[in-house]
Protein backbone atom coordinates (compact mmCIF):
# COMPACT_ATOMS: atom_id res chain seq x y z
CA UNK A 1 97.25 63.00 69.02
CA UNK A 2 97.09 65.81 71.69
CA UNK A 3 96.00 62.84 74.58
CA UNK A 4 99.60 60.98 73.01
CA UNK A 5 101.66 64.33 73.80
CA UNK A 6 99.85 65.07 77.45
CA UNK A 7 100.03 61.45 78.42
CA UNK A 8 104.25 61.26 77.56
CA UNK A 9 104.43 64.61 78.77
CA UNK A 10 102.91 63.39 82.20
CA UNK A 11 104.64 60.06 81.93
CA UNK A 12 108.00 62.12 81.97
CA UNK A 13 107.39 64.46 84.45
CA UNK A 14 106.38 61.26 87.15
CA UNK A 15 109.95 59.26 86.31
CA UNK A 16 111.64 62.33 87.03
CA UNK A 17 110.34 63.12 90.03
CA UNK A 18 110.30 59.29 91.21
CA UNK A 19 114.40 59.45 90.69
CA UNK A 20 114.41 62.61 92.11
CA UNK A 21 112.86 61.83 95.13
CA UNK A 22 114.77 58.19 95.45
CA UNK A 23 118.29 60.13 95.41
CA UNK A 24 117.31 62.47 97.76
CA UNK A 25 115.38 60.47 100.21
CA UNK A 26 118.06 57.68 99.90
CA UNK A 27 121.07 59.83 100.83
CA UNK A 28 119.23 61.38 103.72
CA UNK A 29 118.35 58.35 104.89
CA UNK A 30 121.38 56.20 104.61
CA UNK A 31 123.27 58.23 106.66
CA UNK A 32 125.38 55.98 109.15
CA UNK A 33 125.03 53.27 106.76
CA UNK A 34 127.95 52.09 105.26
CA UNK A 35 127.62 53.15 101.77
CA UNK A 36 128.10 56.35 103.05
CA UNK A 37 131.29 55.14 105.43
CA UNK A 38 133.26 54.58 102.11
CA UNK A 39 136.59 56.22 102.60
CA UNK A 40 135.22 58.69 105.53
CA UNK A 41 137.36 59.48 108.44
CA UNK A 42 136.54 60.91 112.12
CA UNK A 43 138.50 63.84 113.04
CA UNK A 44 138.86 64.89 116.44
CA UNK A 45 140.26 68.52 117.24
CA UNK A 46 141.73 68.44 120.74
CA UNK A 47 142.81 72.19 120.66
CA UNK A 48 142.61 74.37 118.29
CA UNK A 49 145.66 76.92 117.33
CA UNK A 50 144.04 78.77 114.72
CA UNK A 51 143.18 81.90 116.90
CA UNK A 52 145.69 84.34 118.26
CA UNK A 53 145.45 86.47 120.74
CA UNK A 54 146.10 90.53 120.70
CA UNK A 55 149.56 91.41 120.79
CA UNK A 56 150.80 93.74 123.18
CA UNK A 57 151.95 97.51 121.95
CA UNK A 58 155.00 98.08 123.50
């Protein structure tokens, strides 16, 4: 009875880590491929405006 509970125990623990590992190693890896290109855009900044400069006291 006790081998029953360690081996589903152990048997649980390895199909978690197996779909663990699969999601992280597959979107680390399948970067530039295109299920990652779905609905992704490139944004270029040509100048940025979001900085001002020090006013002058007068």
């Amino acid at each position: 009875m006790m081998a029953k509970e360690i081996t589903a125990l152990f048997s649980g623990l390895m199909a978690g880590l197996a779909v663990s590992s699969f999601k992280h190693y597959y979107h680390m890896f399948a970067e530039g491929q295109d299920r990652t290109k779905i609905d992704q855009y490139e944004v270029i900044v040509v100048e940025d405006k979001t900085k001002t400069t020090r006013r002058k006291k007068s």
